[in-house]
PDB file of N, CA and C in Angstrom:
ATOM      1  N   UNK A   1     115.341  82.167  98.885  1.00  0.00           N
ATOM      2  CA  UNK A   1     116.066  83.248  99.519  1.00  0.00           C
ATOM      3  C   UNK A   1     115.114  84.413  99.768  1.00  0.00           C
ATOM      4  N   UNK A   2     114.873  85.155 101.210  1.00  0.00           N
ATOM      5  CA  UNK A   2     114.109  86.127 101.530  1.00  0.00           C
ATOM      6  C   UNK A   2     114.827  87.476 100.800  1.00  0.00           C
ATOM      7  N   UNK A   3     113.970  88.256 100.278  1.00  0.00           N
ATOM      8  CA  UNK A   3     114.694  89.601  99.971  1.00  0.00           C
ATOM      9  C   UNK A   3     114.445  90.257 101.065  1.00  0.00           C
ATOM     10  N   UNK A   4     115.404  91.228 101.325  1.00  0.00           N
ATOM     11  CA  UNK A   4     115.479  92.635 102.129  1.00  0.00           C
ATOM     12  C   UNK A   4     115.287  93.483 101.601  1.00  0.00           C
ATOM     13  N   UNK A   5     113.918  94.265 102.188  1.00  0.00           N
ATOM     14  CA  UNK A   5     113.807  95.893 101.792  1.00  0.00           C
ATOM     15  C   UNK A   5     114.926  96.520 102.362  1.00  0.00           C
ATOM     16  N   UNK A   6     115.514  97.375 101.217  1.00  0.00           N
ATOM     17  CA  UNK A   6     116.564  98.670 101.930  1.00  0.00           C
ATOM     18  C   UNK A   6     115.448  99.701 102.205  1.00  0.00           C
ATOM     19  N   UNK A   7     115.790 100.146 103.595  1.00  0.00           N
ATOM     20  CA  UNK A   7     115.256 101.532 104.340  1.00  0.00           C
ATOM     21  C   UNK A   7     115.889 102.901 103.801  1.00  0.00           C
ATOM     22  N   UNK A   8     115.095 103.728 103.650  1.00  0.00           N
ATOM     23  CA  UNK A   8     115.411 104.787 102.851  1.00  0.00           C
ATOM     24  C   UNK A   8     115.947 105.647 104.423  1.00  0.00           C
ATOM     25  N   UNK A   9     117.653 106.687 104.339  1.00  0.00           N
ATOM     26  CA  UNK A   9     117.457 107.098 105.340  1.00  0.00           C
ATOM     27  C   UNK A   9     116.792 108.374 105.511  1.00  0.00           C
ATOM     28  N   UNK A  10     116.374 108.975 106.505  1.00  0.00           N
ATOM     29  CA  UNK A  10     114.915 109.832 106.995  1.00  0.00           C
ATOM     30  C   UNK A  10     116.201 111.282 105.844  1.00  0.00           C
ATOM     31  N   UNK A  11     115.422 111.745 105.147  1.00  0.00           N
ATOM     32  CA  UNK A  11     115.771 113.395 104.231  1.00  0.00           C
ATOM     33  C   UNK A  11     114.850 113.932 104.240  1.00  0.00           C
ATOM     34  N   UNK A  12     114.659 115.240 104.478  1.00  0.00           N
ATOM     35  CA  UNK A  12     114.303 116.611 104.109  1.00  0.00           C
ATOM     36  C   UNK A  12     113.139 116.143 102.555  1.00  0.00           C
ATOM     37  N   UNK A  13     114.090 116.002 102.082  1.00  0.00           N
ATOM     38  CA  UNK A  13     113.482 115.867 100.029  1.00  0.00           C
ATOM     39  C   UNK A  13     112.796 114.288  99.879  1.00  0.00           C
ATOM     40  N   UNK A  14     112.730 113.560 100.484  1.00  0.00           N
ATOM     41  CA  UNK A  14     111.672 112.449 100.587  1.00  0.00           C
ATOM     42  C   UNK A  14     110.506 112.694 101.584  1.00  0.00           C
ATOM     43  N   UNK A  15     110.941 113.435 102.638  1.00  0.00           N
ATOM     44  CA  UNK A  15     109.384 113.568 103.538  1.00  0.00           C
ATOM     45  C   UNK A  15     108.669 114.829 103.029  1.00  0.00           C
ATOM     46  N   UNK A  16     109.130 115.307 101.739  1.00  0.00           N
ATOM     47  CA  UNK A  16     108.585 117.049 101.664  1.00  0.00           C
ATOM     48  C   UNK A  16     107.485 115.968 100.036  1.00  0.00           C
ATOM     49  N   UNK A  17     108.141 115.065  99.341  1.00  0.00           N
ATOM     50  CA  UNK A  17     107.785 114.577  98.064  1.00  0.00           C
ATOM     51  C   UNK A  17     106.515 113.629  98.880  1.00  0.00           C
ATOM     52  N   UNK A  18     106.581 112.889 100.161  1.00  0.00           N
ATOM     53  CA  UNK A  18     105.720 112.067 100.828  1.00  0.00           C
ATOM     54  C   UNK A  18     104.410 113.010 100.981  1.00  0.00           C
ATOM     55  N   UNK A  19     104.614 114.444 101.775  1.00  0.00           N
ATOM     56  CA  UNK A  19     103.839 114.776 102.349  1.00  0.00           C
ATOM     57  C   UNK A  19     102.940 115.015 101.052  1.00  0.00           C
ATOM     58  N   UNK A  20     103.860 115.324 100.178  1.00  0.00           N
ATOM     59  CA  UNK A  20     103.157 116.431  99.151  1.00  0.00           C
ATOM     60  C   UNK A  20     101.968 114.899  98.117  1.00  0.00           C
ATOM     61  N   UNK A  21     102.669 113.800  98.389  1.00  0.00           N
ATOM     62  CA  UNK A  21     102.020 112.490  97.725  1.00  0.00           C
ATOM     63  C   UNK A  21     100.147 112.597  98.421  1.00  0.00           C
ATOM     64  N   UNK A  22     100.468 112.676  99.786  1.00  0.00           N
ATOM     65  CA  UNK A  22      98.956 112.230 100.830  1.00  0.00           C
ATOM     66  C   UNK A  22      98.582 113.587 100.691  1.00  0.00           C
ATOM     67  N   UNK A  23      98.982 114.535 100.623  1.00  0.00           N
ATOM     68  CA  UNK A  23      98.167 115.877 100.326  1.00  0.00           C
ATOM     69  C   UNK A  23      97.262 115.579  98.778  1.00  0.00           C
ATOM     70  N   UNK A  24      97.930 115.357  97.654  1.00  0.00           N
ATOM     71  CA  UNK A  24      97.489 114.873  96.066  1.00  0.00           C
ATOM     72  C   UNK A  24      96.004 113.916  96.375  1.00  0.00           C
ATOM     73  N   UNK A  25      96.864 112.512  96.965  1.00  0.00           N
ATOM     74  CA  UNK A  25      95.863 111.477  97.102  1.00  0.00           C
ATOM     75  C   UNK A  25      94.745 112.115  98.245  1.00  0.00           C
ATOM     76  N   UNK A  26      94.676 112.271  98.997  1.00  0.00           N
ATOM     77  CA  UNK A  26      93.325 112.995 100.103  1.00  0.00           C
ATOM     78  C   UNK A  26      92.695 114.137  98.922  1.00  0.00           C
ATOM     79  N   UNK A  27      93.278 115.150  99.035  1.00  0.00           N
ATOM     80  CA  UNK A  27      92.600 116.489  98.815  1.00  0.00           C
ATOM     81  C   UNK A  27      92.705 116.748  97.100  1.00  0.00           C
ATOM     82  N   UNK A  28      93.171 115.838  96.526  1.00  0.00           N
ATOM     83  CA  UNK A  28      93.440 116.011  95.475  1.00  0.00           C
ATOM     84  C   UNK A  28      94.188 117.643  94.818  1.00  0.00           C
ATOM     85  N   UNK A  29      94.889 117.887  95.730  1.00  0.00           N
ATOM     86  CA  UNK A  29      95.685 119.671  95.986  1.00  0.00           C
ATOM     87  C   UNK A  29      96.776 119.370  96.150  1.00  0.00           C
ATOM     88  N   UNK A  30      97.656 119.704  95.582  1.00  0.00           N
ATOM     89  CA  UNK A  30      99.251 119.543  95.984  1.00  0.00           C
ATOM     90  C   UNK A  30      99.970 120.913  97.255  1.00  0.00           C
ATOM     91  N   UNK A  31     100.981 120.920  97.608  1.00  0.00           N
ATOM     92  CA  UNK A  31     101.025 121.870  98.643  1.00  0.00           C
ATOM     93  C   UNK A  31     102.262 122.585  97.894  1.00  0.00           C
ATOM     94  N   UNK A  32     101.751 124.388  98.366  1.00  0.00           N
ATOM     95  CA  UNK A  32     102.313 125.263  97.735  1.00  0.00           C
ATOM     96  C   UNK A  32     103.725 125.367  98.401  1.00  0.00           C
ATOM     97  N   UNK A  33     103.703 125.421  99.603  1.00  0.00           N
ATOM     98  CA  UNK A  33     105.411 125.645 100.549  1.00  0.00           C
ATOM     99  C   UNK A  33     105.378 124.454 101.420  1.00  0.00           C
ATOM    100  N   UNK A  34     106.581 124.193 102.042  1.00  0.00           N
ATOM    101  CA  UNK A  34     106.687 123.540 102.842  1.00  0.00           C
ATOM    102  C   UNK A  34     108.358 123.800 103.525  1.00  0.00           C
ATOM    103  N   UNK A  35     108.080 123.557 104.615  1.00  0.00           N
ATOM    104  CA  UNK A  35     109.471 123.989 105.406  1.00  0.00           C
ATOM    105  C   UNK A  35     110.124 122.877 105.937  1.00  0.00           C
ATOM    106  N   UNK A  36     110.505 121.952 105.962  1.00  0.00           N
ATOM    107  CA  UNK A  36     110.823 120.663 107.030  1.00  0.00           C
ATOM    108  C   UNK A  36     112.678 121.138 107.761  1.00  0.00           C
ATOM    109  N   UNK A  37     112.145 120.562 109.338  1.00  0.00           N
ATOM    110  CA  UNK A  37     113.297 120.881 109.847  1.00  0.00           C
ATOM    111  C   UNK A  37     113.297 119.022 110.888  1.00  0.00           C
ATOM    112  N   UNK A  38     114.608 118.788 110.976  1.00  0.00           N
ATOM    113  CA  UNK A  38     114.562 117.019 111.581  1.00  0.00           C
ATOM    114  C   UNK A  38     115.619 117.950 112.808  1.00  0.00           C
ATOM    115  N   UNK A  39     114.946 117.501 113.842  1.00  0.00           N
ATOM    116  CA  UNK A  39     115.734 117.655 115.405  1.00  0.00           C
ATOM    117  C   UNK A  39     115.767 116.588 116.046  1.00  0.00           C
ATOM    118  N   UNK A  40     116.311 115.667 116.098  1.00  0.00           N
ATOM    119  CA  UNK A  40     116.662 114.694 117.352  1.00  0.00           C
ATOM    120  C   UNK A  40     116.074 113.824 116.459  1.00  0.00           C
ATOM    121  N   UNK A  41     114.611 113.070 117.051  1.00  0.00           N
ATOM    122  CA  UNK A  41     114.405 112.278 116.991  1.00  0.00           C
ATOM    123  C   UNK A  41     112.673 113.089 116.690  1.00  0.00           C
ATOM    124  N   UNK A  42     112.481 114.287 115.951  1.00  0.00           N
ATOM    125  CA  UNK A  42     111.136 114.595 115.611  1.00  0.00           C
ATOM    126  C   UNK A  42     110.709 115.998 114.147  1.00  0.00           C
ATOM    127  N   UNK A  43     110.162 115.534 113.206  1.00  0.00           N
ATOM    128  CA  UNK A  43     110.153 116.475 112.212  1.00  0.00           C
ATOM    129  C   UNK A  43     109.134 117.126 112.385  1.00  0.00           C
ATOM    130  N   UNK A  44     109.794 118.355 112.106  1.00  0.00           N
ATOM    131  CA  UNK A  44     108.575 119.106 112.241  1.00  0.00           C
ATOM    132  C   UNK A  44     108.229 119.847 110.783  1.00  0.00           C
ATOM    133  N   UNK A  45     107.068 119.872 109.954  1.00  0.00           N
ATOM    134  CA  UNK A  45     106.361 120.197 109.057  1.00  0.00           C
ATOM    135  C   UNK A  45     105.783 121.812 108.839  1.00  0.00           C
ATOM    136  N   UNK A  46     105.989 122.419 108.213  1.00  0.00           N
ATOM    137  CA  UNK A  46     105.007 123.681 108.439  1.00  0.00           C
ATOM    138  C   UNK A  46     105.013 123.700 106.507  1.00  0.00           C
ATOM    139  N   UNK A  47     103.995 123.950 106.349  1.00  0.00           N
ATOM    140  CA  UNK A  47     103.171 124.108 104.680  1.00  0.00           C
ATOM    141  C   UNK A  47     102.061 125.064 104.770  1.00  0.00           C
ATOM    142  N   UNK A  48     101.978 125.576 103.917  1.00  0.00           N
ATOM    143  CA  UNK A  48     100.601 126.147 102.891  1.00  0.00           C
ATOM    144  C   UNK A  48     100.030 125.250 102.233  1.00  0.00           C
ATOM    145  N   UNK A  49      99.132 125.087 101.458  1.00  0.00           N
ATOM    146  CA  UNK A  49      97.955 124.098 100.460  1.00  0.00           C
ATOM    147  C   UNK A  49      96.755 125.223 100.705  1.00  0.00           C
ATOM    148  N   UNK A  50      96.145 125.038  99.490  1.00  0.00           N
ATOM    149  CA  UNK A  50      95.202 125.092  99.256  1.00  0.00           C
ATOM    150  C   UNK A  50      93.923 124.801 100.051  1.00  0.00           C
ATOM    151  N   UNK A  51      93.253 125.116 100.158  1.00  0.00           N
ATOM    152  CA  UNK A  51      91.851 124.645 100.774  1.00  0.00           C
ATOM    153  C   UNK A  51      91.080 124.239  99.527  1.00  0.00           C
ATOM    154  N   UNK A  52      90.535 122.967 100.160  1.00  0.00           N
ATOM    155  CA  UNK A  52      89.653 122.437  98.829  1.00  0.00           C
ATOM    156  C   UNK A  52      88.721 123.377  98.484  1.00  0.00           C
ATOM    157  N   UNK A  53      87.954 123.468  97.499  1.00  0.00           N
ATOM    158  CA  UNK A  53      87.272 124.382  96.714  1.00  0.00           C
ATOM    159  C   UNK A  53      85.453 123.835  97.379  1.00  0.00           C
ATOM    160  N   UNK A  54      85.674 122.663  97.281  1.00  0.00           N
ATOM    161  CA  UNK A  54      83.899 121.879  97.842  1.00  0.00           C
ATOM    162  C   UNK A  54      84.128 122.256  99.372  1.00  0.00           C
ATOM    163  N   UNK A  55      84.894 122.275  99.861  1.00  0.00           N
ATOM    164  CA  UNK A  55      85.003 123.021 101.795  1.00  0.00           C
ATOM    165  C   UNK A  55      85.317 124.322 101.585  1.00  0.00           C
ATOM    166  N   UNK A  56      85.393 125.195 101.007  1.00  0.00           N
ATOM    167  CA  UNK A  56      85.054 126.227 101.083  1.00  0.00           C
ATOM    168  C   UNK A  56      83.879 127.032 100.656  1.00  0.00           C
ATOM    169  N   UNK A  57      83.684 126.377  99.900  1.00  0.00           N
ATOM    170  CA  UNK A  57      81.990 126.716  99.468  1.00  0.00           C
ATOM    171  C   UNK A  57      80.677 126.397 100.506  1.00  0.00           C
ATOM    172  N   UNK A  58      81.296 125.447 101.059  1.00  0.00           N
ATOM    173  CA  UNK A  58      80.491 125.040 102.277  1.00  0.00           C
ATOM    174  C   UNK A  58      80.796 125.927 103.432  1.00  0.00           C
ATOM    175  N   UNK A  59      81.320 126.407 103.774  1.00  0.00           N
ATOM    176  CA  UNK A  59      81.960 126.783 105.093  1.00  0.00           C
ATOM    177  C   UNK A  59      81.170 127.702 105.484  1.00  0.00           C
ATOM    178  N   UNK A  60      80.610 128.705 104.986  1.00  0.00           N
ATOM    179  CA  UNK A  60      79.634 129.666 105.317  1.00  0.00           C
ATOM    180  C   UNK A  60      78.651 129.393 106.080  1.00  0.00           C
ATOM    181  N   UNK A  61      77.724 128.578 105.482  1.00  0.00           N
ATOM    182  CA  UNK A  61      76.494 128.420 105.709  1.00  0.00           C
ATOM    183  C   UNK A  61      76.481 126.685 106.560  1.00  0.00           C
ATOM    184  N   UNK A  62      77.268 125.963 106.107  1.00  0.00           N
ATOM    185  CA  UNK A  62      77.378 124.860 107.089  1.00  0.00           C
ATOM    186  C   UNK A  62      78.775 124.344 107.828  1.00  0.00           C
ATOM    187  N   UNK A  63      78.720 125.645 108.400  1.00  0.00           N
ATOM    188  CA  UNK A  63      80.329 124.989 109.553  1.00  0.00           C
ATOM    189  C   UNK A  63      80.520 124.085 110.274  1.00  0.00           C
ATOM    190  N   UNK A  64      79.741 123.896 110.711  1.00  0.00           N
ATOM    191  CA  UNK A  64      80.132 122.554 111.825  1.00  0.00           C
ATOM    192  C   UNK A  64      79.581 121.119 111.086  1.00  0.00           C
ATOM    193  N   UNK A  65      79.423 121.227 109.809  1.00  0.00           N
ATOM    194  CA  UNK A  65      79.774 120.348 109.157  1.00  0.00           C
ATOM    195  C   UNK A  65      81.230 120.134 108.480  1.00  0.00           C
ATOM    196  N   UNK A  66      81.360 121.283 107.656  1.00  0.00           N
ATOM    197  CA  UNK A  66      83.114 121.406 107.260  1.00  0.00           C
ATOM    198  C   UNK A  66      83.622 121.327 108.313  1.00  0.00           C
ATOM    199  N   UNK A  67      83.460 121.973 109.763  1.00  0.00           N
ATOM    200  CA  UNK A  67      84.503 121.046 110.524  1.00  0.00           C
ATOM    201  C   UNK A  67      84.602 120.051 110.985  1.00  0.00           C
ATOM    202  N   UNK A  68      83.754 119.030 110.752  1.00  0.00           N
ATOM    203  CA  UNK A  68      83.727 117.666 111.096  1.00  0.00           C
ATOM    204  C   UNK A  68      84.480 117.359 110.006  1.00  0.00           C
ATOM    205  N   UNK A  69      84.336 117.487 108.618  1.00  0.00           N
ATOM    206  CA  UNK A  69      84.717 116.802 107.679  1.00  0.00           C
ATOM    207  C   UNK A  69      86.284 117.009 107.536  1.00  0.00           C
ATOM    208  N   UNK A  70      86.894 118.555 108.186  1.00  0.00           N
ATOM    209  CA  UNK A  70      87.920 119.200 108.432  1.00  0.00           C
ATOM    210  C   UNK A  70      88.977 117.897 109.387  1.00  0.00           C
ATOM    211  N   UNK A  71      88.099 117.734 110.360  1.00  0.00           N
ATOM    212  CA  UNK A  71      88.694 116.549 111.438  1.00  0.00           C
ATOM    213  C   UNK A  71      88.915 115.548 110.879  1.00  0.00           C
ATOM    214  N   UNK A  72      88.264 114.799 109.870  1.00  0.00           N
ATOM    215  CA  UNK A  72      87.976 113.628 109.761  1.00  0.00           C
ATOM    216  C   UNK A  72      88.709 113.562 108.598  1.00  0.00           C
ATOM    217  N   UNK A  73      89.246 114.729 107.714  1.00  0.00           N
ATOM    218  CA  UNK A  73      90.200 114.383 106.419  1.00  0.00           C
ATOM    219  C   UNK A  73      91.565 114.707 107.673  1.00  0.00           C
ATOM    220  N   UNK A  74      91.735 115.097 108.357  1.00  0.00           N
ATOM    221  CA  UNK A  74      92.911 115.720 109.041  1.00  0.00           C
ATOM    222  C   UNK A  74      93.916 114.254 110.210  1.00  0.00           C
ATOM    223  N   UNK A  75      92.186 113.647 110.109  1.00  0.00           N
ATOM    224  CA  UNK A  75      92.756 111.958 110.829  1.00  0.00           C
ATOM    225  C   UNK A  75      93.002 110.845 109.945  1.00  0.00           C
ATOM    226  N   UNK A  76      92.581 111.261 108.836  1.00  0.00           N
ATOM    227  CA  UNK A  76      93.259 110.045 107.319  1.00  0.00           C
ATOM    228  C   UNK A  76      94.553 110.604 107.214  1.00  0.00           C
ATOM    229  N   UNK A  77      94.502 111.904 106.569  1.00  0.00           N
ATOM    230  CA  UNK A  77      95.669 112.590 106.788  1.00  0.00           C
ATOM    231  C   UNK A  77      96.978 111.547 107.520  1.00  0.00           C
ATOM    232  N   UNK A  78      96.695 112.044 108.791  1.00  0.00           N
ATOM    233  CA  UNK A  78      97.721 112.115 109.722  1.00  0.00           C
ATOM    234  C   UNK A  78      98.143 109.938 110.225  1.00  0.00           C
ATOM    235  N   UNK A  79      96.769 109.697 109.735  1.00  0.00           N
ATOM    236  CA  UNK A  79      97.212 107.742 109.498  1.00  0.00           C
ATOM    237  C   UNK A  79      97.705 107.377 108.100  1.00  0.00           C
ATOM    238  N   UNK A  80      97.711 107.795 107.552  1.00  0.00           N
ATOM    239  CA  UNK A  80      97.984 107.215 105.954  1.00  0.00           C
ATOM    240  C   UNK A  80      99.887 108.127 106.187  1.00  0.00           C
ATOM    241  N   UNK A  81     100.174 109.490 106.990  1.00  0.00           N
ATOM    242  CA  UNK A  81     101.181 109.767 106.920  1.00  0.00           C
ATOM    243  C   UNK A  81     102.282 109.228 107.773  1.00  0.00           C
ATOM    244  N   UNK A  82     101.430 108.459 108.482  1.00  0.00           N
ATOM    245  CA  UNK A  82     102.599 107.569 110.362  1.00  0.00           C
ATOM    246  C   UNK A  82     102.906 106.545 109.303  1.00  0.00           C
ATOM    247  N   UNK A  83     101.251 105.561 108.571  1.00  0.00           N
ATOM    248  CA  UNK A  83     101.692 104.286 108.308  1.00  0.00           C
ATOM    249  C   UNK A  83     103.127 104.600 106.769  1.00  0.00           C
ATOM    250  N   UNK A  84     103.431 105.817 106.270  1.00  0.00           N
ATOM    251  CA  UNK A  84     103.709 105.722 104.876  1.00  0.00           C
ATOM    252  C   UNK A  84     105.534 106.453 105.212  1.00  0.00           C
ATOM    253  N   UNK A  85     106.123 106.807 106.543  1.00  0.00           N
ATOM    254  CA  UNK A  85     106.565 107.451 107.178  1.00  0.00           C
ATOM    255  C   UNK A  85     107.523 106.597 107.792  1.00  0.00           C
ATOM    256  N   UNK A  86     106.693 104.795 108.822  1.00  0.00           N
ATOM    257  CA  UNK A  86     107.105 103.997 109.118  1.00  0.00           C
ATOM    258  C   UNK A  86     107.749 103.143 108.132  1.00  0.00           C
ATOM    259  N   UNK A  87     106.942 102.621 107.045  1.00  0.00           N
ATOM    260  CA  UNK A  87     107.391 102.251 106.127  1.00  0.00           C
ATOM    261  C   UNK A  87     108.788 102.449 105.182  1.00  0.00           C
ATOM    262  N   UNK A  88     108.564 103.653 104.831  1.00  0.00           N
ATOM    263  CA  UNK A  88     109.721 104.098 104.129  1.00  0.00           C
ATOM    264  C   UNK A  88     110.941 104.228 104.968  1.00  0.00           C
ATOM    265  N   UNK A  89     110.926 104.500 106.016  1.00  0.00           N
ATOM    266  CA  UNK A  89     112.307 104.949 106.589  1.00  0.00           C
ATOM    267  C   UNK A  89     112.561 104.056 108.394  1.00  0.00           C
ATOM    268  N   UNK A  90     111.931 102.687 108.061  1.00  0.00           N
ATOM    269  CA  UNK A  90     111.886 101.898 108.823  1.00  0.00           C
ATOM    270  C   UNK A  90     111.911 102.515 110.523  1.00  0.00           C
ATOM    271  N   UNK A  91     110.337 103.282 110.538  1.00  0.00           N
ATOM    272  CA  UNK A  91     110.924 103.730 112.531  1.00  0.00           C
ATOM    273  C   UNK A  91     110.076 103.220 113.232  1.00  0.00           C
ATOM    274  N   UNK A  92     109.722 103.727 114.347  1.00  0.00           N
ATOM    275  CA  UNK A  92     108.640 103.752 115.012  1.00  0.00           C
ATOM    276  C   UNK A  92     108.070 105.212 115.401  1.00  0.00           C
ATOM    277  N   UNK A  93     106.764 105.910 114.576  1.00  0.00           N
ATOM    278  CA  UNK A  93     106.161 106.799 114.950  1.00  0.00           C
ATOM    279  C   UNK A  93     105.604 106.716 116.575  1.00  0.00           C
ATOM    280  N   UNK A  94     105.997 107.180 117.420  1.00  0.00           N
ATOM    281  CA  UNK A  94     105.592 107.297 118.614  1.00  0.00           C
ATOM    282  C   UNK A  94     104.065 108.788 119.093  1.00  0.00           C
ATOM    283  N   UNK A  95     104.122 109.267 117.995  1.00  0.00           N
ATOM    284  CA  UNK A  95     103.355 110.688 118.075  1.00  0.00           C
ATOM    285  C   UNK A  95     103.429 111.108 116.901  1.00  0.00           C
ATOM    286  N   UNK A  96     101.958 111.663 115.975  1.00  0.00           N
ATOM    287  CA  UNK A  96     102.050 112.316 114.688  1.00  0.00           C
ATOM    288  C   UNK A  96     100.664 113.904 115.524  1.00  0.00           C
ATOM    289  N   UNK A  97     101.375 114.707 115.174  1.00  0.00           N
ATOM    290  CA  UNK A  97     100.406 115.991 115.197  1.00  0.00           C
ATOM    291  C   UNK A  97      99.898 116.533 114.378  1.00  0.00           C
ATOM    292  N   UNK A  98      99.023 117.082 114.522  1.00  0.00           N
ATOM    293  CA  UNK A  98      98.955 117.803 113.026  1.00  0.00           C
ATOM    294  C   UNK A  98      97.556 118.941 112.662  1.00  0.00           C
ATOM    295  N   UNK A  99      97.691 120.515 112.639  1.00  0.00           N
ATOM    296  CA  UNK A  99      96.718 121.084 112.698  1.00  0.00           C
ATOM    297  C   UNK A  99      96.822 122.395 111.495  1.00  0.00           C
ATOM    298  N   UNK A 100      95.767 122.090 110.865  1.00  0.00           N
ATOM    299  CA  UNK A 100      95.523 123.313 109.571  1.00  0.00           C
ATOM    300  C   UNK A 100      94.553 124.592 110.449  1.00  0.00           C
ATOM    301  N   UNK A 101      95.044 125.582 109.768  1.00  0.00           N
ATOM    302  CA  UNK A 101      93.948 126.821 109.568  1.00  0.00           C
ATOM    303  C   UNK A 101      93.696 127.129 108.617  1.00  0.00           C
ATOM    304  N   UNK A 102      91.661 127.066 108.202  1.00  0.00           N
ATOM    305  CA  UNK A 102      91.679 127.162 106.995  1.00  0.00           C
ATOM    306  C   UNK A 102      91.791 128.718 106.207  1.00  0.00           C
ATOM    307  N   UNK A 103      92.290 129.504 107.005  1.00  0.00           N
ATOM    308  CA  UNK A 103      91.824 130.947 106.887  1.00  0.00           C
ATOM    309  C   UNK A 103      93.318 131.354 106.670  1.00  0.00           C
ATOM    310  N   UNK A 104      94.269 130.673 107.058  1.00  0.00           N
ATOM    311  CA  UNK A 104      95.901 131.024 106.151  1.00  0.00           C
ATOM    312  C   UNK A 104      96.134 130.151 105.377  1.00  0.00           C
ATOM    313  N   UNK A 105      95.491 129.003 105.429  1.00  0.00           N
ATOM    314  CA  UNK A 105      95.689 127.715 104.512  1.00  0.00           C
ATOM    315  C   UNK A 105      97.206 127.509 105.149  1.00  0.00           C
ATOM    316  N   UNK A 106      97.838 127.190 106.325  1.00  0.00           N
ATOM    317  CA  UNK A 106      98.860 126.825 107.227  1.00  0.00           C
ATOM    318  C   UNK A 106      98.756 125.799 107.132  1.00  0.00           C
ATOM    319  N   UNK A 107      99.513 124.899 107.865  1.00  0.00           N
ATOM    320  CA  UNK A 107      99.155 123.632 108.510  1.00  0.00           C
ATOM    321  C   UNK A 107     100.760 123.473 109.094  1.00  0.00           C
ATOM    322  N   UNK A 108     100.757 122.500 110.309  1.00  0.00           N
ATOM    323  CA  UNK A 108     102.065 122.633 111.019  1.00  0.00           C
ATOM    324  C   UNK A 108     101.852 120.915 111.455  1.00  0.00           C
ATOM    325  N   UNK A 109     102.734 119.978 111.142  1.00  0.00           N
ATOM    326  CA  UNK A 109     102.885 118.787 111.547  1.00  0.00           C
ATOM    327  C   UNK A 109     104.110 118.046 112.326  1.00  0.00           C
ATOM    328  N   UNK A 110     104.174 117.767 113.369  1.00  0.00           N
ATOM    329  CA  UNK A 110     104.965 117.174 113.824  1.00  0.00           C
ATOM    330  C   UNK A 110     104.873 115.994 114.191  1.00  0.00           C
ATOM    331  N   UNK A 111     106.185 114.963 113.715  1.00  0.00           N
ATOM    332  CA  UNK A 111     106.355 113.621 114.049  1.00  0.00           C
ATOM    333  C   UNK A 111     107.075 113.126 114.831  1.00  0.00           C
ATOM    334  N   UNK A 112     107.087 112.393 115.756  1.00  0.00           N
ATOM    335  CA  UNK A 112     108.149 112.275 116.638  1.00  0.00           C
ATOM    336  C   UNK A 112     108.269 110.635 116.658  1.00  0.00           C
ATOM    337  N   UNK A 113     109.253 109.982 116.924  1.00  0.00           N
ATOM    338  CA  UNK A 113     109.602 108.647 116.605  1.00  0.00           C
ATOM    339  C   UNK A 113     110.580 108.240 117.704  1.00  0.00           C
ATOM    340  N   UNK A 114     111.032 106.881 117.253  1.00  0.00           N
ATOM    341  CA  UNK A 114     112.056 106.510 118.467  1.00  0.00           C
ATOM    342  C   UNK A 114     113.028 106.198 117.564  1.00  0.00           C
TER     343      UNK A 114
END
């Protein structure tokens, strides 16, 4: 007999505990606020976190290295959050956005799905 995964349905308090999971695992930083609002068929994210402590120490003197490395944690980020997103709440991510400033420690993410 095949088992069936039950699909969790899409909440506020599972995508705020998700985000806050891939924030831990990446940056090893948990996130201080987070706002989530679900419209239609797209969530939109807005948080504070921390800025890592090893990218900010860098940032001075080698920027356009921290911002490569800025990009390149911001595109694990944003794949580890479609594939963990799809999973749990059985959709199809059609579009994941997603952009920090490290100078408010912001970040604003939007997902949009079908």
């Amino acid at each position: 007999m095949k088992k069936v995964k039950h699909m969790e349905p899409i909440s506020k308090k599972k995508i705020a505990t998700l985000y806050t999971q891939i924030s831990q695992e990446i940056f090893n930083i948990g996130v201080n606020t987070q706002k989530i609002d679900i419209i239609d068929n797209k969530i939109l994210i807005l948080a504070q976190s921390k800025r890592m402590p090893a990218l900010e120490a860098l940032s001075e003197e080698y920027r356009e290295l921290v911002m490569s490395l800025d990009a390149a944690l911001s595109t694990k980020y944003k794949k580890m959050l479609k594939q963990k997103v799809e999973l749990l709440f059985d959709i199809q991510v059609t579009s994941l956005f997603r952009d920090y400033d490290p100078v408010t420690e912001n970040s604003c993410t939007v997902i949009c799905f079908k």
